[in-house]
C-alpha atoms as a PDB file:
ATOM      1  CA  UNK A   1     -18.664  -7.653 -24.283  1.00  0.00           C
ATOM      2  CA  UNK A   2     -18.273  -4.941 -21.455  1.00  0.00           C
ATOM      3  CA  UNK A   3     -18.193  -1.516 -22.197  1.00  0.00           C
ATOM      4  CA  UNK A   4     -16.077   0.572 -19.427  1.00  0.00           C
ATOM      5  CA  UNK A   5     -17.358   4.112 -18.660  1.00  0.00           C
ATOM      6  CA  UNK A   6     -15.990   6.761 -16.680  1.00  0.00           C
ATOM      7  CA  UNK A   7     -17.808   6.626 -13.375  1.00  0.00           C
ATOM      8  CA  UNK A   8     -17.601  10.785 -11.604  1.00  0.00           C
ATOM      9  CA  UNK A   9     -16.736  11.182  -8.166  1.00  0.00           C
ATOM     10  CA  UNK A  10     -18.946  13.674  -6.671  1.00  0.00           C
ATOM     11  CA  UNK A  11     -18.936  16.077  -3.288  1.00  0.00           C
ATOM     12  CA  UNK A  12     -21.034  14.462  -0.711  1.00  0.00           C
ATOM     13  CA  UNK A  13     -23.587  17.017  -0.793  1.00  0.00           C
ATOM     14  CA  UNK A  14     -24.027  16.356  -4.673  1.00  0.00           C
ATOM     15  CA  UNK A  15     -25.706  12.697  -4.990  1.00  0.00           C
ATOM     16  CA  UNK A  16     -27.275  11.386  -7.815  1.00  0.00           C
ATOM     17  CA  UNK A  17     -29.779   8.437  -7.572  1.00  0.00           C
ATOM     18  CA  UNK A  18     -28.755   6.244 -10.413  1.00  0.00           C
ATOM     19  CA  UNK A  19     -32.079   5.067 -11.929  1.00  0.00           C
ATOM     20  CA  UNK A  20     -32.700   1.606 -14.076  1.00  0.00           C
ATOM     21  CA  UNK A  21     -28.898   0.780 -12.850  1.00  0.00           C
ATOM     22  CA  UNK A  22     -28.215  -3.220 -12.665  1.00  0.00           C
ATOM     23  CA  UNK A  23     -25.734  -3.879  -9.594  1.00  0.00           C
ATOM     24  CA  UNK A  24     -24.014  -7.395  -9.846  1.00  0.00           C
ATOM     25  CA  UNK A  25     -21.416  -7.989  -6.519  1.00  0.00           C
ATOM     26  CA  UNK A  26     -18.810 -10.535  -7.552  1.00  0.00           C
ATOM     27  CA  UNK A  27     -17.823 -12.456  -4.375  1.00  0.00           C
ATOM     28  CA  UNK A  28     -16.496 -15.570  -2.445  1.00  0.00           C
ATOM     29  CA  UNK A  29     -18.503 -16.608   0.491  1.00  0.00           C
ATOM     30  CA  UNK A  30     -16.130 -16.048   3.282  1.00  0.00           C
ATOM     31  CA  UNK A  31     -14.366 -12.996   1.950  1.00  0.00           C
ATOM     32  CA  UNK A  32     -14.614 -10.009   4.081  1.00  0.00           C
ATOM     33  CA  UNK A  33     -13.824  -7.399   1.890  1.00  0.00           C
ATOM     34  CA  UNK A  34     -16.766  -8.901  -0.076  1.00  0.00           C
ATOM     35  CA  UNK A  35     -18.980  -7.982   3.466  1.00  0.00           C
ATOM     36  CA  UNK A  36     -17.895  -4.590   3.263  1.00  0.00           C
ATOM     37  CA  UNK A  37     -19.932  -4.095  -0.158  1.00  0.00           C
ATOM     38  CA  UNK A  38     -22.820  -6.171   0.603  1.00  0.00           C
ATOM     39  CA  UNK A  39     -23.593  -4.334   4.349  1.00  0.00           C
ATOM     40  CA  UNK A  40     -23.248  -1.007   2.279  1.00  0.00           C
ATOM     41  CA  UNK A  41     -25.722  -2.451  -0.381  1.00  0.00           C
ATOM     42  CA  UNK A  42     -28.059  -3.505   1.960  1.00  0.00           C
ATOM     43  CA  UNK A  43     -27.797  -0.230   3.901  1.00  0.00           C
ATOM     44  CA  UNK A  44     -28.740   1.403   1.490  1.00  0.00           C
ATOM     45  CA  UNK A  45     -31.334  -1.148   0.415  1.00  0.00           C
ATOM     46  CA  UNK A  46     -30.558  -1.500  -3.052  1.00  0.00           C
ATOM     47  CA  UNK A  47     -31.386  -5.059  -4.896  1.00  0.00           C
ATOM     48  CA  UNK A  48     -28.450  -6.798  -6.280  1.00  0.00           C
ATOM     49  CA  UNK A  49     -27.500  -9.697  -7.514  1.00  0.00           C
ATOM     50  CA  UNK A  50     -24.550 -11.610  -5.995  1.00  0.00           C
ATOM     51  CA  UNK A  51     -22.197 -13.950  -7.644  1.00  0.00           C
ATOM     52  CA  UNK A  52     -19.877 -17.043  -5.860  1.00  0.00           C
ATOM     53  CA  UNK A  53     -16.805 -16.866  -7.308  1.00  0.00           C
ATOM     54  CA  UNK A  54     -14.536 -20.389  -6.300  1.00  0.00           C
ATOM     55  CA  UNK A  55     -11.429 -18.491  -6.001  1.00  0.00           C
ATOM     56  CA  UNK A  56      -9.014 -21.937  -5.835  1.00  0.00           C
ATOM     57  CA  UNK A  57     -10.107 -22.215  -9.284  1.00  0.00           C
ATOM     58  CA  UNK A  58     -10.967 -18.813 -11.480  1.00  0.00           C
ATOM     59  CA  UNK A  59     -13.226 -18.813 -13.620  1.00  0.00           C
ATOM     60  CA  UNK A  60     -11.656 -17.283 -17.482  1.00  0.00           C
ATOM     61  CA  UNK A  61     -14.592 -14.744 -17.130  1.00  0.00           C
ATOM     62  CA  UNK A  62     -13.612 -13.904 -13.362  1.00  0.00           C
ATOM     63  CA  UNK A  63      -9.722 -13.113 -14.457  1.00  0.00           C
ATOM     64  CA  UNK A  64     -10.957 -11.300 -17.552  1.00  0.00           C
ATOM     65  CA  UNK A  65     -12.703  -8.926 -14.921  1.00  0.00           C
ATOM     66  CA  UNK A  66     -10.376  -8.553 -12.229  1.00  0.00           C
ATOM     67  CA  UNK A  67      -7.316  -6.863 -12.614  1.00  0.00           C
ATOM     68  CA  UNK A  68      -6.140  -7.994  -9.387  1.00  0.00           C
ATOM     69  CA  UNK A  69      -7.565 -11.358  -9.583  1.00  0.00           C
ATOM     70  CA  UNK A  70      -9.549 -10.729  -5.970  1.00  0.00           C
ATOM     71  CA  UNK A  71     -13.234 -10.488  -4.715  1.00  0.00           C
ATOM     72  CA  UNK A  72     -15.031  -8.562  -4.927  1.00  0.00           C
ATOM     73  CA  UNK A  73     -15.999  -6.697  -7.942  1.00  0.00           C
ATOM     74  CA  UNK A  74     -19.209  -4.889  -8.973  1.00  0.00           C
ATOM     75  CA  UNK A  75     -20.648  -5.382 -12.371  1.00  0.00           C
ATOM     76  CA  UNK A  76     -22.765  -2.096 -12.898  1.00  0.00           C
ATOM     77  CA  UNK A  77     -25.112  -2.255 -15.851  1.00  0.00           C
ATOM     78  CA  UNK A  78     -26.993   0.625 -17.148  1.00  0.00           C
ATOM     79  CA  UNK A  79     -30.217   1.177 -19.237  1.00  0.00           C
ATOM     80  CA  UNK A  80     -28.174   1.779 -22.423  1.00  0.00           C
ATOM     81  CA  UNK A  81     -26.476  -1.113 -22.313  1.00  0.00           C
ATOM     82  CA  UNK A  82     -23.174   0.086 -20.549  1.00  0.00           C
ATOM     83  CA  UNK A  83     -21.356  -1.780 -18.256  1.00  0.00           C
ATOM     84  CA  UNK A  84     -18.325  -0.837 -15.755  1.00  0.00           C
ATOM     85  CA  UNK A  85     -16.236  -2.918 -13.362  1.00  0.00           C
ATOM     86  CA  UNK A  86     -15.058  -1.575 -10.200  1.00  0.00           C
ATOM     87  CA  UNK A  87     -12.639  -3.433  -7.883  1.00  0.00           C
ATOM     88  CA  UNK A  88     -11.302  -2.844  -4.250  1.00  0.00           C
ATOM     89  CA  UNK A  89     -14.153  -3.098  -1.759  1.00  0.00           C
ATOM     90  CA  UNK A  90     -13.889   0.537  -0.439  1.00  0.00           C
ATOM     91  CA  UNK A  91     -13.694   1.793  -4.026  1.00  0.00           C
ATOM     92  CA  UNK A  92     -17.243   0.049  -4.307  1.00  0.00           C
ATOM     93  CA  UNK A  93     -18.410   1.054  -1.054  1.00  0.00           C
ATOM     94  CA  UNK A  94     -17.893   4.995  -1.701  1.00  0.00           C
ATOM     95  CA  UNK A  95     -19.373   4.475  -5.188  1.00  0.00           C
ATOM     96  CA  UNK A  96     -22.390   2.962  -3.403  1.00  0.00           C
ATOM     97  CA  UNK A  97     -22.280   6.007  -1.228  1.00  0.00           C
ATOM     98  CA  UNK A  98     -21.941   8.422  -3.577  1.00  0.00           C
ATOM     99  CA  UNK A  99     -24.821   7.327  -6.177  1.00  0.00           C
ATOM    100  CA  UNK A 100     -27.060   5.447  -4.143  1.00  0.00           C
ATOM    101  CA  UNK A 101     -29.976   6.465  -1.486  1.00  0.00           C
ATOM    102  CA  UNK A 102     -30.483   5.478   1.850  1.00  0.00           C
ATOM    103  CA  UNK A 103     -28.763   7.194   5.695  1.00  0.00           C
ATOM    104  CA  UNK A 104     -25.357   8.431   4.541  1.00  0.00           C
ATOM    105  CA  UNK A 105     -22.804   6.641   6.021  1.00  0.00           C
ATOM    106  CA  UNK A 106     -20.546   9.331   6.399  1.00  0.00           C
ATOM    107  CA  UNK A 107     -20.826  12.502   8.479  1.00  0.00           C
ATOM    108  CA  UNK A 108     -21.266  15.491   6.648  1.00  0.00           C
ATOM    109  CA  UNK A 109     -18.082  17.327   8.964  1.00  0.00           C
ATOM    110  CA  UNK A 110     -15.266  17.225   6.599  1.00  0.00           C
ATOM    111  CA  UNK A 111     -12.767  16.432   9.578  1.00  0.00           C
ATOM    112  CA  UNK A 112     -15.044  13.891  11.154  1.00  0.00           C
ATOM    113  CA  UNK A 113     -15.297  11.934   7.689  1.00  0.00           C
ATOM    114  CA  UNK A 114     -11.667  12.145   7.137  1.00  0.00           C
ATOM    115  CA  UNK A 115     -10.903  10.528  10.291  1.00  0.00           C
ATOM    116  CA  UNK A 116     -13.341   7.725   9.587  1.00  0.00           C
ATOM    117  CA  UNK A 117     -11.463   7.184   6.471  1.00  0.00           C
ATOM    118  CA  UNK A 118      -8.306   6.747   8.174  1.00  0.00           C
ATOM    119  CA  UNK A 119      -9.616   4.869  11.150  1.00  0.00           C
ATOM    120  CA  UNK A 120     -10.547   2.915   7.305  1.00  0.00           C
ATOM    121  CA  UNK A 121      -7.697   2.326   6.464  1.00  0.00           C
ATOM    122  CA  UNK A 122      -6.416   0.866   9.826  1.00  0.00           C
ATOM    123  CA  UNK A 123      -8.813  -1.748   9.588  1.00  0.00           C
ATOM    124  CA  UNK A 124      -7.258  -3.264   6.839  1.00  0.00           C
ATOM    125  CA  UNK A 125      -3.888  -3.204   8.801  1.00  0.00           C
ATOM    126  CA  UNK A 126      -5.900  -4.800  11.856  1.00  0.00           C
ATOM    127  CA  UNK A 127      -7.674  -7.720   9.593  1.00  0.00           C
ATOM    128  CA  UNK A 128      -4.143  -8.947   8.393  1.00  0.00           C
ATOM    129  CA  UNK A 129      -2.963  -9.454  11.847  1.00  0.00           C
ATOM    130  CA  UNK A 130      -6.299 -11.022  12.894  1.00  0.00           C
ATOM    131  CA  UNK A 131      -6.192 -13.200   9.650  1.00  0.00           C
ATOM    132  CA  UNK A 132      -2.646 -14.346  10.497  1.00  0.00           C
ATOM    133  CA  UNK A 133      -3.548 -15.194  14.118  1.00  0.00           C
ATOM    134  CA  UNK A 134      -6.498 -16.945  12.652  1.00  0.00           C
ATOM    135  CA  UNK A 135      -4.832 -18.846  10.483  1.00  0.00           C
ATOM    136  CA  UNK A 136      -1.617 -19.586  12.288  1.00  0.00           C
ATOM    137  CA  UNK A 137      -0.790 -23.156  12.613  1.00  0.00           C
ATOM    138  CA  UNK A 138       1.778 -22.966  15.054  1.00  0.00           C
ATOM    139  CA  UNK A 139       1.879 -21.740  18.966  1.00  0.00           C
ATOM    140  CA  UNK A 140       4.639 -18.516  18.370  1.00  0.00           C
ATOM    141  CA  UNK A 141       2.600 -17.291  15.571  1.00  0.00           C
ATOM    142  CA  UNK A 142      -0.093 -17.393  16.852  1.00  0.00           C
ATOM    143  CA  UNK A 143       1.141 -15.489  20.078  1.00  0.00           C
ATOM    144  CA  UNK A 144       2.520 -12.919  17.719  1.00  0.00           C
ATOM    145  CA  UNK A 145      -0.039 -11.808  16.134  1.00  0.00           C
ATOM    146  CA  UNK A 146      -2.586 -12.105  18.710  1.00  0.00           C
ATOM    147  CA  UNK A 147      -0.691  -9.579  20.530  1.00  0.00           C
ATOM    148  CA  UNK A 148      -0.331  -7.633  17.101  1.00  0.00           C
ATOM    149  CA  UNK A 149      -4.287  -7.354  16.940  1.00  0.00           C
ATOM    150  CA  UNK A 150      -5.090  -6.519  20.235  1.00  0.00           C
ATOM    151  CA  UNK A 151      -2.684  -4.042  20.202  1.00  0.00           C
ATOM    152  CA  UNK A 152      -4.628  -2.531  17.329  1.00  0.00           C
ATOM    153  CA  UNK A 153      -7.690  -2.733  19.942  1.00  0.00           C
ATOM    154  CA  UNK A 154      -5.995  -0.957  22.647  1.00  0.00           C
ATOM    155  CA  UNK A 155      -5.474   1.426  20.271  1.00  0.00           C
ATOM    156  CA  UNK A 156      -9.090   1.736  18.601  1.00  0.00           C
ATOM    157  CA  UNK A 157     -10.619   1.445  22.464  1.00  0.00           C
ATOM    158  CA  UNK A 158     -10.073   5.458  23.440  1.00  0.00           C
ATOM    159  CA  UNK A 159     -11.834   6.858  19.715  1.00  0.00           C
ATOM    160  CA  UNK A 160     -14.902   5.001  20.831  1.00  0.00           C
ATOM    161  CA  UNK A 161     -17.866   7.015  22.615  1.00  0.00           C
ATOM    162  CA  UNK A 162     -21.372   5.802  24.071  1.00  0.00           C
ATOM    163  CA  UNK A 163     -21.859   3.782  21.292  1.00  0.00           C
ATOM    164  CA  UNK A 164     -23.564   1.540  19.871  1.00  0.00           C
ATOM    165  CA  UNK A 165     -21.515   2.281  16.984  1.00  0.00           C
ATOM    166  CA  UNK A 166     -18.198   3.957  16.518  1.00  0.00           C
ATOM    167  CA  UNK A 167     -19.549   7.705  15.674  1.00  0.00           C
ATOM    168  CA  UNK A 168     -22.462   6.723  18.001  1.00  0.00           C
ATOM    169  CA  UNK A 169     -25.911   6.229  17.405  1.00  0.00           C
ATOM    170  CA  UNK A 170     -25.571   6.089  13.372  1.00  0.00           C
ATOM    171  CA  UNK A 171     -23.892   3.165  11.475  1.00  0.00           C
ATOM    172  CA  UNK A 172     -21.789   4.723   9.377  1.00  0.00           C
ATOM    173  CA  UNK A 173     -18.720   3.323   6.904  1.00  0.00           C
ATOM    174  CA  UNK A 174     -16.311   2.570   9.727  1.00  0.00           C
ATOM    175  CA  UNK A 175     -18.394   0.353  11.270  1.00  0.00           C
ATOM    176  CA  UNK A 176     -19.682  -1.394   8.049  1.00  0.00           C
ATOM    177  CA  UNK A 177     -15.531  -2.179   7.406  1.00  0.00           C
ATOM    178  CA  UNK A 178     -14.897  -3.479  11.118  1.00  0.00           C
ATOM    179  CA  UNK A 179     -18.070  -5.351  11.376  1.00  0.00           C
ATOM    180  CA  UNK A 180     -16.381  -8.472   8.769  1.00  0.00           C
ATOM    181  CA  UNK A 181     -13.482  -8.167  10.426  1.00  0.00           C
ATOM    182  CA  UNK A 182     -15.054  -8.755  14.194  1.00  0.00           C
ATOM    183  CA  UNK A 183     -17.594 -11.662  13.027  1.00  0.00           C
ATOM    184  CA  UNK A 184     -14.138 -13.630  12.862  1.00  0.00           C
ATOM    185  CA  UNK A 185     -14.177 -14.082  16.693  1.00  0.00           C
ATOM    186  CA  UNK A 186     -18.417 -14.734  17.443  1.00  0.00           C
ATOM    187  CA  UNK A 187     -17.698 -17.961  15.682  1.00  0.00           C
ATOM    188  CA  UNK A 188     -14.771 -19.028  17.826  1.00  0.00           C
ATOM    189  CA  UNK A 189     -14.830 -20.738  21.305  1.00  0.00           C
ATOM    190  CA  UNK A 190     -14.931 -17.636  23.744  1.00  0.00           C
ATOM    191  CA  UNK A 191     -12.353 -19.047  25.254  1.00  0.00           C
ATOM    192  CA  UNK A 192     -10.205 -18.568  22.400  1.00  0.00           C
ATOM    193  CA  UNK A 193     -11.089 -15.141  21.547  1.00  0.00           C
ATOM    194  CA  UNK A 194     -11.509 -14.013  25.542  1.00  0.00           C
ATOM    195  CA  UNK A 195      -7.878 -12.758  26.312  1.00  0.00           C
ATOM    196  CA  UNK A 196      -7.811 -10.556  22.945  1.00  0.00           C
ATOM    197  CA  UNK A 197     -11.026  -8.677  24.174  1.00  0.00           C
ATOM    198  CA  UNK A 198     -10.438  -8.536  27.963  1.00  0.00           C
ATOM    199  CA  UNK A 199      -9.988  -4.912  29.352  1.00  0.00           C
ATOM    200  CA  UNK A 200     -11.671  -3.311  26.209  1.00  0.00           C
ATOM    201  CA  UNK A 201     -15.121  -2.654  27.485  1.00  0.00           C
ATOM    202  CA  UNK A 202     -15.793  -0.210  24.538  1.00  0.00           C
ATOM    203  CA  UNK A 203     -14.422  -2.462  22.039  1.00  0.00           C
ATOM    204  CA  UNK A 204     -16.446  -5.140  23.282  1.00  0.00           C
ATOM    205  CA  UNK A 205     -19.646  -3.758  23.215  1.00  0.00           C
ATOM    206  CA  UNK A 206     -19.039  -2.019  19.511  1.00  0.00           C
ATOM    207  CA  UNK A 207     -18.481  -5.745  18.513  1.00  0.00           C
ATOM    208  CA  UNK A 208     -21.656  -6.835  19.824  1.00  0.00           C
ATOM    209  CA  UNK A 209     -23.713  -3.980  18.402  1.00  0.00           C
ATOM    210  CA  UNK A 210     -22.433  -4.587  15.028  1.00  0.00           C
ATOM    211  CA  UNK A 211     -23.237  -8.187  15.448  1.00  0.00           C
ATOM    212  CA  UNK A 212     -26.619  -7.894  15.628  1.00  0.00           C
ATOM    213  CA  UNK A 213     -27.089  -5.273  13.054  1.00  0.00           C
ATOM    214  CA  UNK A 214     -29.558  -6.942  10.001  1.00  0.00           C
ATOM    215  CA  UNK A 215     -26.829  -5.851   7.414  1.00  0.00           C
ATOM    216  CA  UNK A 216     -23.967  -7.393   8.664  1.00  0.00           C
ATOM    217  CA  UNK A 217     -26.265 -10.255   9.730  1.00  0.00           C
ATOM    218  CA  UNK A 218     -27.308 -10.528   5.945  1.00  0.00           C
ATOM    219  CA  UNK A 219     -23.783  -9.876   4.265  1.00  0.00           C
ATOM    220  CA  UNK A 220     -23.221 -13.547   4.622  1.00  0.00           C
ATOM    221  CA  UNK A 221     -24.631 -16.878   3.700  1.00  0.00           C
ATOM    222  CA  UNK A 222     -26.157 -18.614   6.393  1.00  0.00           C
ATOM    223  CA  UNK A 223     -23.601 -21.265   6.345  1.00  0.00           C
ATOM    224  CA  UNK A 224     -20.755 -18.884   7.232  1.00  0.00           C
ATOM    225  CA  UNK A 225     -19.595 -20.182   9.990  1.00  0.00           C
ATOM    226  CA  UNK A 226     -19.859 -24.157   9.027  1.00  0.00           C
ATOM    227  CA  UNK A 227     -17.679 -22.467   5.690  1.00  0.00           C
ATOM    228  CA  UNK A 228     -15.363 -20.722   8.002  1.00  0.00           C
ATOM    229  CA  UNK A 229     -14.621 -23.542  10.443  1.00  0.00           C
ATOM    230  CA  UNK A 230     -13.950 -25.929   7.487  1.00  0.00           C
ATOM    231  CA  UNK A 231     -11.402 -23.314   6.390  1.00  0.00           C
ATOM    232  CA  UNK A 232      -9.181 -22.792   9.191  1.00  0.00           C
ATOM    233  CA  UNK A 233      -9.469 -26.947   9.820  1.00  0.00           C
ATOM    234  CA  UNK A 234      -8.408 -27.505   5.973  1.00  0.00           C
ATOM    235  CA  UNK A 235      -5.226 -25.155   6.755  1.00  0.00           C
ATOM    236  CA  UNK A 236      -4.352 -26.652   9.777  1.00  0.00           C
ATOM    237  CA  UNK A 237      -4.930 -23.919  12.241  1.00  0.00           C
ATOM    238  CA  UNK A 238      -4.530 -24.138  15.932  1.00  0.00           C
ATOM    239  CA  UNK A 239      -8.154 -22.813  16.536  1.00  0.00           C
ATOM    240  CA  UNK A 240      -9.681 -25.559  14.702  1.00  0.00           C
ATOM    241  CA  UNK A 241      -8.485 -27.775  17.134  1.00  0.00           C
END
């Protein structure tokens, strides 16, 4: 039986290193709001376990978990025998943050960390029209949303410096939420993925430092792309073509 307990949310400057704590991530193999938790985990080196959930057909124990029905949760076990659930991957990934070692992976500035929280939260608008151009099965839709996404590049291309990451030299939280989102388009042909990137120098090279980070290389099974192909074929998208 699992035991909810209130979990406090504490001023950066106030961590606590949870000790003895059991971390299980609840996932699906190609989810990439599942990523987001796992590059943060492995950030900030802490051992987990990970779970496969088969989200065409939940599990009774999966549903009995998730209020939303979605991937990923974390299952986080304590000493005495307590367990909490938490859901939504940033949720996770600022809980992570909050109790866990490791770099921080946000700036200490209060104005510099709120705009990496809303540069966040634009990511999730930006991986819905990437998913959808993904995805799309026919030509206008496709069009459509391509131009939605790299309009959310354009836009994304002037708030990046030197690089290699978007604050600079230090991975921080922003980069471990874009980082799922740009491993879409390494697996494509580069033909494919070309015209979306074109005239975003900055963007570009963000997308290749993230792809080489071990984290992000990590967050995912080394089948991912045979998985991710087989996806976008079984829905009938153009770019499996």
């Amino acid at each position: 039986m699992h035991h909810p307990f209130a979990v406090a949310v504490l001023p950066s400057h106030r961590k606590i290193i949870m000790q003895k704590t059991s971390l299980t991530l609840v996932s699906h193999p190609l989810c990439p709001f599942v990523q987001r938790a796992a590059i943060v985990l492995l950030e900030k080196d802490v051992p987990f376990e990970r779970v496969n959930v088969d989200l065409s057909a939940k599990p009774d124990w999966f549903l009995a978990l998730s209020p939303t029905g979605k991937v990923p949760l974390l299952q986080v076990r304590q000493a005495s025998g307590e367990e909490a659930v938490l859901f939504e991957s940033m949720v996770i990934c600022e809980y992570l943050e909050e109790t866990q070692g490791g770099a921080p992976m946000y700036p200490q500035d209060a104005l510099v960390r709120a705009r990496q929280r809303a540069w966040i939260e634009f990511a999730t608008q930006a991986m819905a029209d990437a998913w959808q151009f993904l995805n799309a099965a026919d030509k206008a839709t496709a069009e459509t949303k391509q131009t939605a996404f790299r309009s959310k590049l354009q836009r994304l291309e002037p708030q990046l410096g030197a690089g290699p990451y978007f604050q600079g030299v230090a991975f921080s939280m922003v980069d471990a939420v874009f980082a799922p989102l740009f491993r879409y388009f390494d697996i494509l042909d580069p033909q494919a993925s070309a015209p979306i990137f074109e005239g975003l120098p900055r963007v570009s090279a963000w997308r290749a430092g993230l792809a080489i980070r071990p984290s992000v290389i990590a967050a995912v099974g080394g089948d991912y792309a045979d998985r991710f192909r087989a996806h976008l074929h079984h829905h009938g998208a153009l770019l499996a073509a």
